[in-house]
Protein backbone atom coordinates (compact mmCIF):
# COMPACT_ATOMS: atom_id res chain seq x y z
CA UNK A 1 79.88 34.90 134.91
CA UNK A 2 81.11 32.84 132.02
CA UNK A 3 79.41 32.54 128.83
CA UNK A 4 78.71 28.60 128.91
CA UNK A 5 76.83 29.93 131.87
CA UNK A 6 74.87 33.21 130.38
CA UNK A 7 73.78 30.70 127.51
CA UNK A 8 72.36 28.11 130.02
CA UNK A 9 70.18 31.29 131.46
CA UNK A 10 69.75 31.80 127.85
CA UNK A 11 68.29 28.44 127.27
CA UNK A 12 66.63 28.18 130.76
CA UNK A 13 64.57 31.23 129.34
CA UNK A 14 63.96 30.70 126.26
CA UNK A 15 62.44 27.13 127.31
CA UNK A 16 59.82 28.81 130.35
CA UNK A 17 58.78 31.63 127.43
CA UNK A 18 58.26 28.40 125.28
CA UNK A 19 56.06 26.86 127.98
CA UNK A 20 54.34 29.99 129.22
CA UNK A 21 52.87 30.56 125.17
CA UNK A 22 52.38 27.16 124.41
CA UNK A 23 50.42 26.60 128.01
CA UNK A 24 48.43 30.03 127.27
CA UNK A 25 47.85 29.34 123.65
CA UNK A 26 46.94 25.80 124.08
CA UNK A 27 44.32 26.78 126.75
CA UNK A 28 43.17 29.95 124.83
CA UNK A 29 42.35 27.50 121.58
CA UNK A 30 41.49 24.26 123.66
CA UNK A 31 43.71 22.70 121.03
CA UNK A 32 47.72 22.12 121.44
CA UNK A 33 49.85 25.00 120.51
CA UNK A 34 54.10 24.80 119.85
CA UNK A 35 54.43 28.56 120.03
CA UNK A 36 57.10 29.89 118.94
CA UNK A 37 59.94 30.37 115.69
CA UNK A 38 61.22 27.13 116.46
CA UNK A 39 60.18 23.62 115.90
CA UNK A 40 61.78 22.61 119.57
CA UNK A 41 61.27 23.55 122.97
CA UNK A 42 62.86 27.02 122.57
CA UNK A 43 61.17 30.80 122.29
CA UNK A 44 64.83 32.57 122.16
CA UNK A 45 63.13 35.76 122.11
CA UNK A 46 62.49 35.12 126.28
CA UNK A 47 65.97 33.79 126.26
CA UNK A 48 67.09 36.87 124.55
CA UNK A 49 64.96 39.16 127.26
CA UNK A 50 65.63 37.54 130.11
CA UNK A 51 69.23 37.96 129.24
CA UNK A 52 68.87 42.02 128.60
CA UNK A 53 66.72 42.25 131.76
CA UNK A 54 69.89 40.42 134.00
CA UNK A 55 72.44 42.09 132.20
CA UNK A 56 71.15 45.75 131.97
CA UNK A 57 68.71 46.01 134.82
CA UNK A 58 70.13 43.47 137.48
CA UNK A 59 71.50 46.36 139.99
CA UNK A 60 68.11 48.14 139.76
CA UNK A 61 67.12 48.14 143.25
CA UNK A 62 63.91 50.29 142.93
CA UNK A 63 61.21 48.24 142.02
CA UNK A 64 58.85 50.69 140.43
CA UNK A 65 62.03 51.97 138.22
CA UNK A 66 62.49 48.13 137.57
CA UNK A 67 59.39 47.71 136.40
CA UNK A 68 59.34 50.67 134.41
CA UNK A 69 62.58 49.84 132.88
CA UNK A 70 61.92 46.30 132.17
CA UNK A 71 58.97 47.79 130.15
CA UNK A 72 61.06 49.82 127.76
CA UNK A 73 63.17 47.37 127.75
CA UNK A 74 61.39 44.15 126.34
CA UNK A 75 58.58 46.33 124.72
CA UNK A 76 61.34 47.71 122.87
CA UNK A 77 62.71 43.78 121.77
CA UNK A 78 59.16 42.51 120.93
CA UNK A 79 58.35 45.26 118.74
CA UNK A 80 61.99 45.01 116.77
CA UNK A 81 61.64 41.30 116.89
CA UNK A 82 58.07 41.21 115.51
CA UNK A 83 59.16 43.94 112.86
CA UNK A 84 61.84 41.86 112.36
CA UNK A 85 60.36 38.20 111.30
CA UNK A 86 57.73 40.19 109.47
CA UNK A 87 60.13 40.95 106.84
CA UNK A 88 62.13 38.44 106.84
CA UNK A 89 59.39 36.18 106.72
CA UNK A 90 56.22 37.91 105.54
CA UNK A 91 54.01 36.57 108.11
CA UNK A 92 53.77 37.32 111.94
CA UNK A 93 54.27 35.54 115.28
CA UNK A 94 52.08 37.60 117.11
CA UNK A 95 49.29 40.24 116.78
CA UNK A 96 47.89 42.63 119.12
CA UNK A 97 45.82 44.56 116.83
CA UNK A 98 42.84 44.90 118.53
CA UNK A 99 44.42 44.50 121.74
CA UNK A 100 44.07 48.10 123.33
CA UNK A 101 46.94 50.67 122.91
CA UNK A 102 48.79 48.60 120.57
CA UNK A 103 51.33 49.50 118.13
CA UNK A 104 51.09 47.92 114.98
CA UNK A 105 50.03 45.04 116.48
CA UNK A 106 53.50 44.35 117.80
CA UNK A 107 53.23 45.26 121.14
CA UNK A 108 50.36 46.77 123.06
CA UNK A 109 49.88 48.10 126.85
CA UNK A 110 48.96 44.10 128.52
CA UNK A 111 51.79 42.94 127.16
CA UNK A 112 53.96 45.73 127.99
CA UNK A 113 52.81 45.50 131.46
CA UNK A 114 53.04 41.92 131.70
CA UNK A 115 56.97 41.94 130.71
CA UNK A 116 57.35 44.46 133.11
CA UNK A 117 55.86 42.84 135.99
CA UNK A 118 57.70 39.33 134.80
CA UNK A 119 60.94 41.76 134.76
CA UNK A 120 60.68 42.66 138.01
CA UNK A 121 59.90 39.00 139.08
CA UNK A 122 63.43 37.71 137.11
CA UNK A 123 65.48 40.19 138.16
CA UNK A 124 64.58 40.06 142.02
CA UNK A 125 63.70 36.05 142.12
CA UNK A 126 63.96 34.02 138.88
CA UNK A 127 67.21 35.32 137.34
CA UNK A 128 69.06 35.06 141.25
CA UNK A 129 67.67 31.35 141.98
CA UNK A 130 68.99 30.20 138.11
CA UNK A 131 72.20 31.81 138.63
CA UNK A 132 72.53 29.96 141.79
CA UNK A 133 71.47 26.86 140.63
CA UNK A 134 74.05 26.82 137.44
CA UNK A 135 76.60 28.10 140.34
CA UNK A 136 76.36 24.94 141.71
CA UNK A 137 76.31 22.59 138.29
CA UNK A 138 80.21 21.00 137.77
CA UNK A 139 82.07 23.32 135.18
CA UNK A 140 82.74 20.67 132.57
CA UNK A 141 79.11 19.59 133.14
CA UNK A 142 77.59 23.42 132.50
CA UNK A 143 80.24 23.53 128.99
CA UNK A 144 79.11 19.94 128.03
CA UNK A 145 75.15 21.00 128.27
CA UNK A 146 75.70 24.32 126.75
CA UNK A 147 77.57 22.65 123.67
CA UNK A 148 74.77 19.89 123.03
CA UNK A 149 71.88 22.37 123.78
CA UNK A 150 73.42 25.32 121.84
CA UNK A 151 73.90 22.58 118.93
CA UNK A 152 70.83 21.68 119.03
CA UNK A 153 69.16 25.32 118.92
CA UNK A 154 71.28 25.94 115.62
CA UNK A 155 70.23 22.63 114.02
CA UNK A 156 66.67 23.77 114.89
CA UNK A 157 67.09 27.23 113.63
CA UNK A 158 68.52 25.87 110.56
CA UNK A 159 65.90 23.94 109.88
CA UNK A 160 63.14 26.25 110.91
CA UNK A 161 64.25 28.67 108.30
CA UNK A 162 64.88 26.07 105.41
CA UNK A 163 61.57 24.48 106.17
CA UNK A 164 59.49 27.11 107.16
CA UNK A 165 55.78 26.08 108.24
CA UNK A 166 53.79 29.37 108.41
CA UNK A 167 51.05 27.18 109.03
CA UNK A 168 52.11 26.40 112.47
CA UNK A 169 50.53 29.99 113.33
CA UNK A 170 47.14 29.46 113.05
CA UNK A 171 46.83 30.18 116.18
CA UNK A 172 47.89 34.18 115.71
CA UNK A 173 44.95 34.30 112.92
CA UNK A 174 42.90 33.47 115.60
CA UNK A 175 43.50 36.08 117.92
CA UNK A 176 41.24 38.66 116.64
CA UNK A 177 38.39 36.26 116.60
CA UNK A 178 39.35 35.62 120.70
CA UNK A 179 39.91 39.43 121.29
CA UNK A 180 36.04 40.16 119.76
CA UNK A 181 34.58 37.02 122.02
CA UNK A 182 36.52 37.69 125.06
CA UNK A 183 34.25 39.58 127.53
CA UNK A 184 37.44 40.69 130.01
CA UNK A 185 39.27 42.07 126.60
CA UNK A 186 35.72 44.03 125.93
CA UNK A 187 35.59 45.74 129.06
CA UNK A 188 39.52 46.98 128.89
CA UNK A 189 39.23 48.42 125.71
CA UNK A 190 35.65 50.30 126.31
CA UNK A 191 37.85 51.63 129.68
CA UNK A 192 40.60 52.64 127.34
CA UNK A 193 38.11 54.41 124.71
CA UNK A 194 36.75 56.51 126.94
């Protein structure tokens, strides 16, 4: 496959994972949410894992193995990448402390188990029916959108980091207060203390 079309899955990604937190987020708080590092429609860090889940898991055939895999895979990314903007950045994106079995707050067993399940679901369904659907885009047309949408990610990213709003994350200080008054969340972790 060639690289104008790896970015568009890229992109294609990135902008679902964007949707997915700022849908979840928005409905968590009952107040609008634009998740994410970047002021645009992107979360690259789905981009970046839906990516690592096509190119090193995509001839998985076992499912359970899949889903294992896909685990260890993208628990592995959102751990480095929450290390990661911690210290470049001093504040964080996310925060699962409190969340049961978590690991410094940067990733904990839900979300492990969520990625894994939504690994299994991009590798057998998602990833296949995008790949088909950029198959069938005009070549100059899949270059042309990857040039203006790749342009516009590094203007964004560029910006992001020159004019960084830590404020934006409210939201994140906010989790521990949801985790304590979240009756579903209670019950998992008194199953997970005992």
């Amino acid at each position: 496959m060639e690289m104008s079309k790896y970015f568009l899955c890229f992109a294609f990604f990135s902008f679902v994972g964007w949707l997915w937190e700022c849908i979840y987020y928005t409905i968590q708080q009952r107040r609008r949410v634009n998740s994410g590092f970047l002021t645009t429609c992107f979360c690259p860090i789905y981009g970046i894992g839906g990516l690592l889940g096509l190119v090193l898991l995509g001839r998985v055939q076992n499912t359970v193995v899949l889903f294992f895999a896909g685990m260890i895979v993208t628990g592995t990314l959102e751990y480095f990448v929450g290390w990661l903007l911690e210290k470049l950045f001093n504040r964080r994106w996310w925060d699962y402390t409190g969340w049961p079995l978590n690991i410094n707050g940067r990733i904990c067993i839900i979300s492990v188990v969520a990625f894994g399940l939504a690994t299994v679901a991009l590798v057998k369904y998602i990833g296949p029916a995008t790949i088909s659907f950029i198959n069938t885009l005009d070549p100059v047309m899949v270059q042309a959108s990857s040039m203006v949408i790749a342009l516009v990610m590094l203007i964004d990213t560029v910006y992001s980091v020159r004019h960084m709003n830590t404020d934006k994350l409210w939201f994140v200080e906010k989790q521990e207060e949801f985790i304590e008054n979240n009756r579903i969340m209670n019950r998992i972790r008194e199953t997970f203390k005992r």
